[in-house]
Protein backbone atom coordinates (compact mmCIF):
# COMPACT_ATOMS: atom_id res chain seq x y z
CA UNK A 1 109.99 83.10 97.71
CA UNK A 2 109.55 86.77 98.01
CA UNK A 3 106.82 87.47 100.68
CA UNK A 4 104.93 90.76 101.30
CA UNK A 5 103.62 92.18 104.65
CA UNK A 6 101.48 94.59 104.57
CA UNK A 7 99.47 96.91 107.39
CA UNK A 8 96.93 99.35 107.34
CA UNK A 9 95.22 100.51 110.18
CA UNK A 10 92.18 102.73 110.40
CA UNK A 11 92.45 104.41 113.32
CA UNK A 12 95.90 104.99 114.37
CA UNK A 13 96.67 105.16 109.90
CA UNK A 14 99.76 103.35 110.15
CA UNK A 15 100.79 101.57 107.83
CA UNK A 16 103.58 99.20 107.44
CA UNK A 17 105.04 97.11 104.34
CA UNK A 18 107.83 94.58 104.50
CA UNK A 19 109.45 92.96 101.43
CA UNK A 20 111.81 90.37 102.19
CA UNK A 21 113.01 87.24 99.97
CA UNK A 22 114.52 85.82 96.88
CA UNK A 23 111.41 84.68 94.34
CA UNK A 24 113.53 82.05 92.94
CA UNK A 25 111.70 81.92 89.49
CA UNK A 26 115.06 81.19 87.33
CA UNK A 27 118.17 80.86 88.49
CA UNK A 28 119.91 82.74 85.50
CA UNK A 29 117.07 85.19 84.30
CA UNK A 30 114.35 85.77 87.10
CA UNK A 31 111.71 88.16 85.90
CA UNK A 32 109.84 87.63 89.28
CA UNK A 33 112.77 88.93 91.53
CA UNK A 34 113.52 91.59 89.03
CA UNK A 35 109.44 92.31 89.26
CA UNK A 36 109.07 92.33 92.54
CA UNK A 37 112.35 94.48 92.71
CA UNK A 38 111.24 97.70 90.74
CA UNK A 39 108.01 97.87 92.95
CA UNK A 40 110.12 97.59 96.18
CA UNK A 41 112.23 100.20 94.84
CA UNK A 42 108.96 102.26 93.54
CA UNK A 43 107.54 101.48 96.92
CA UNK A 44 110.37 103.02 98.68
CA UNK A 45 110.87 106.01 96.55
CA UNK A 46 107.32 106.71 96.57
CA UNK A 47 107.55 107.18 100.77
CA UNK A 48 110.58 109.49 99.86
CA UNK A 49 108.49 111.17 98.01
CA UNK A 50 105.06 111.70 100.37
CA UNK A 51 107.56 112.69 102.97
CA UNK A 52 109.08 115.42 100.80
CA UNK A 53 105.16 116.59 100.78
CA UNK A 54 104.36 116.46 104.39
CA UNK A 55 101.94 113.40 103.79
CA UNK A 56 103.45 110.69 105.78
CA UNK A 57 105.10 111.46 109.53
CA UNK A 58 106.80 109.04 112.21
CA UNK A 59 108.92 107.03 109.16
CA UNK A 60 110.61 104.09 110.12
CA UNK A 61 112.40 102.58 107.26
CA UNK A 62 114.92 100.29 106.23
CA UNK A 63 116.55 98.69 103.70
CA UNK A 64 119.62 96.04 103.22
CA UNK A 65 120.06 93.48 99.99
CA UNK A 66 117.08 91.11 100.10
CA UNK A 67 114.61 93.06 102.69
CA UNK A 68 112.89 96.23 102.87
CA UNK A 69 110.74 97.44 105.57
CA UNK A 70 108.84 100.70 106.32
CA UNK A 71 106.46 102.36 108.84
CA UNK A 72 104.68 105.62 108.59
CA UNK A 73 101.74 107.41 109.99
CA UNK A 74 100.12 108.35 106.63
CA UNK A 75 98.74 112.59 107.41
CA UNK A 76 96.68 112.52 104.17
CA UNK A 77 95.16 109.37 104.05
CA UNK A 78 93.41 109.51 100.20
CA UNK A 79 96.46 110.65 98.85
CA UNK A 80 98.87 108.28 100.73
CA UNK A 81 97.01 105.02 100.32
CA UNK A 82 96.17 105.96 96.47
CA UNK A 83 99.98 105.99 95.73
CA UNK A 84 100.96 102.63 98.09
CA UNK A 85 97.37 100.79 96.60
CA UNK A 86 98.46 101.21 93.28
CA UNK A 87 102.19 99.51 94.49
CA UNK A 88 100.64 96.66 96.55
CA UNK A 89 97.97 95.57 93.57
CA UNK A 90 101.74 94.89 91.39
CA UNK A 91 102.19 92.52 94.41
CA UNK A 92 99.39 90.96 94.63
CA UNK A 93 99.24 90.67 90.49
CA UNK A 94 102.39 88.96 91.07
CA UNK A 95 101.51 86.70 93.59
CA UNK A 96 98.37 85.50 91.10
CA UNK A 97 100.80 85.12 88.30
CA UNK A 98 103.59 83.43 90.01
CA UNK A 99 102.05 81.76 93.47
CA UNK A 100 105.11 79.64 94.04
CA UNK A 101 107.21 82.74 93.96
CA UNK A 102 106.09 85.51 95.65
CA UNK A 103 103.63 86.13 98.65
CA UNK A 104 101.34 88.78 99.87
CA UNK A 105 100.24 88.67 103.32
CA UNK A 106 98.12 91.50 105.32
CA UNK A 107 99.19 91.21 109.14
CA UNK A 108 97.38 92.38 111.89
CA UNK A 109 99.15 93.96 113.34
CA UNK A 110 102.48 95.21 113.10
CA UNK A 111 104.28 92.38 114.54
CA UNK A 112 101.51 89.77 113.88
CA UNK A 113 101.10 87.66 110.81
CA UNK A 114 96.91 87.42 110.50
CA UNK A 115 96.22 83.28 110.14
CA UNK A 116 92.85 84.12 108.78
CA UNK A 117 92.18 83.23 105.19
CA UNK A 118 94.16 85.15 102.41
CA UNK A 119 92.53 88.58 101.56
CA UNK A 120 94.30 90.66 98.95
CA UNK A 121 95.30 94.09 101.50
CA UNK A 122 94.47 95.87 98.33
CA UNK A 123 90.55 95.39 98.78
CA UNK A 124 91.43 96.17 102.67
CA UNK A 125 92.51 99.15 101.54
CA UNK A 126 90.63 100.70 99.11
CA UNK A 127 87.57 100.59 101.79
């Protein structure tokens, strides 16, 4: 299963997203790992990208085959969170298409998976 963290917060606007996991559709032809691929690498380049433009600051990131994770203080908020909603709804479309494959989970913090009842982070977010 391919299972997505995800982090906003508020105050301090960090945010985090982690991407870790095989979806294990088909063994031979797996849309849903190829899927949830191109938005992990959309995901990443987009960061790339609101760094270039002075958006995001205090970037942690990392990737190796089979996980992804980054942190970053977003500097302009609308702008920032526009670009990584837009990333995490292809998640969380996934997730309702294929729930036995993939996995999108909002933590509470950045270390802490939330046990509370499954709310898509996209709705979190666009608040």
């Amino acid at each position: 299963m391919t299972t997505v963290e995800c982090f906003y917060n508020e105050k301090t606007k960090q945010f985090l997203l982690r991407v870790y996991g095989h979806a294990g559709f088909n063994k031979s032809n797996d849309i849903v790992c190829s899927a949830c691929s191109i938005l992990t690498f959309t995901a990443w380049q987009a960061i790339e990208d609101l760094k270039d433009e002075s958006l995001l600051k205090n970037i942690i990131s990392f990737k190796n085959d089979g996980y992804m994770s980054i942190e970053a203080e977003l500097v302009d908020v609308n702008t920032s969170l526009n670009v990584l909603r837009g990333i995490i709804r292809g998640y969380e479309l996934l997730e309702d298409k294929y729930p036995d494959n993939v996995q999108v989970i909002g933590i509470d913090s950045v270390d802490n998976v939330c046990r509370k009842q499954r709310q898509n982070f996209y709705s979190v977010m666009k608040n």
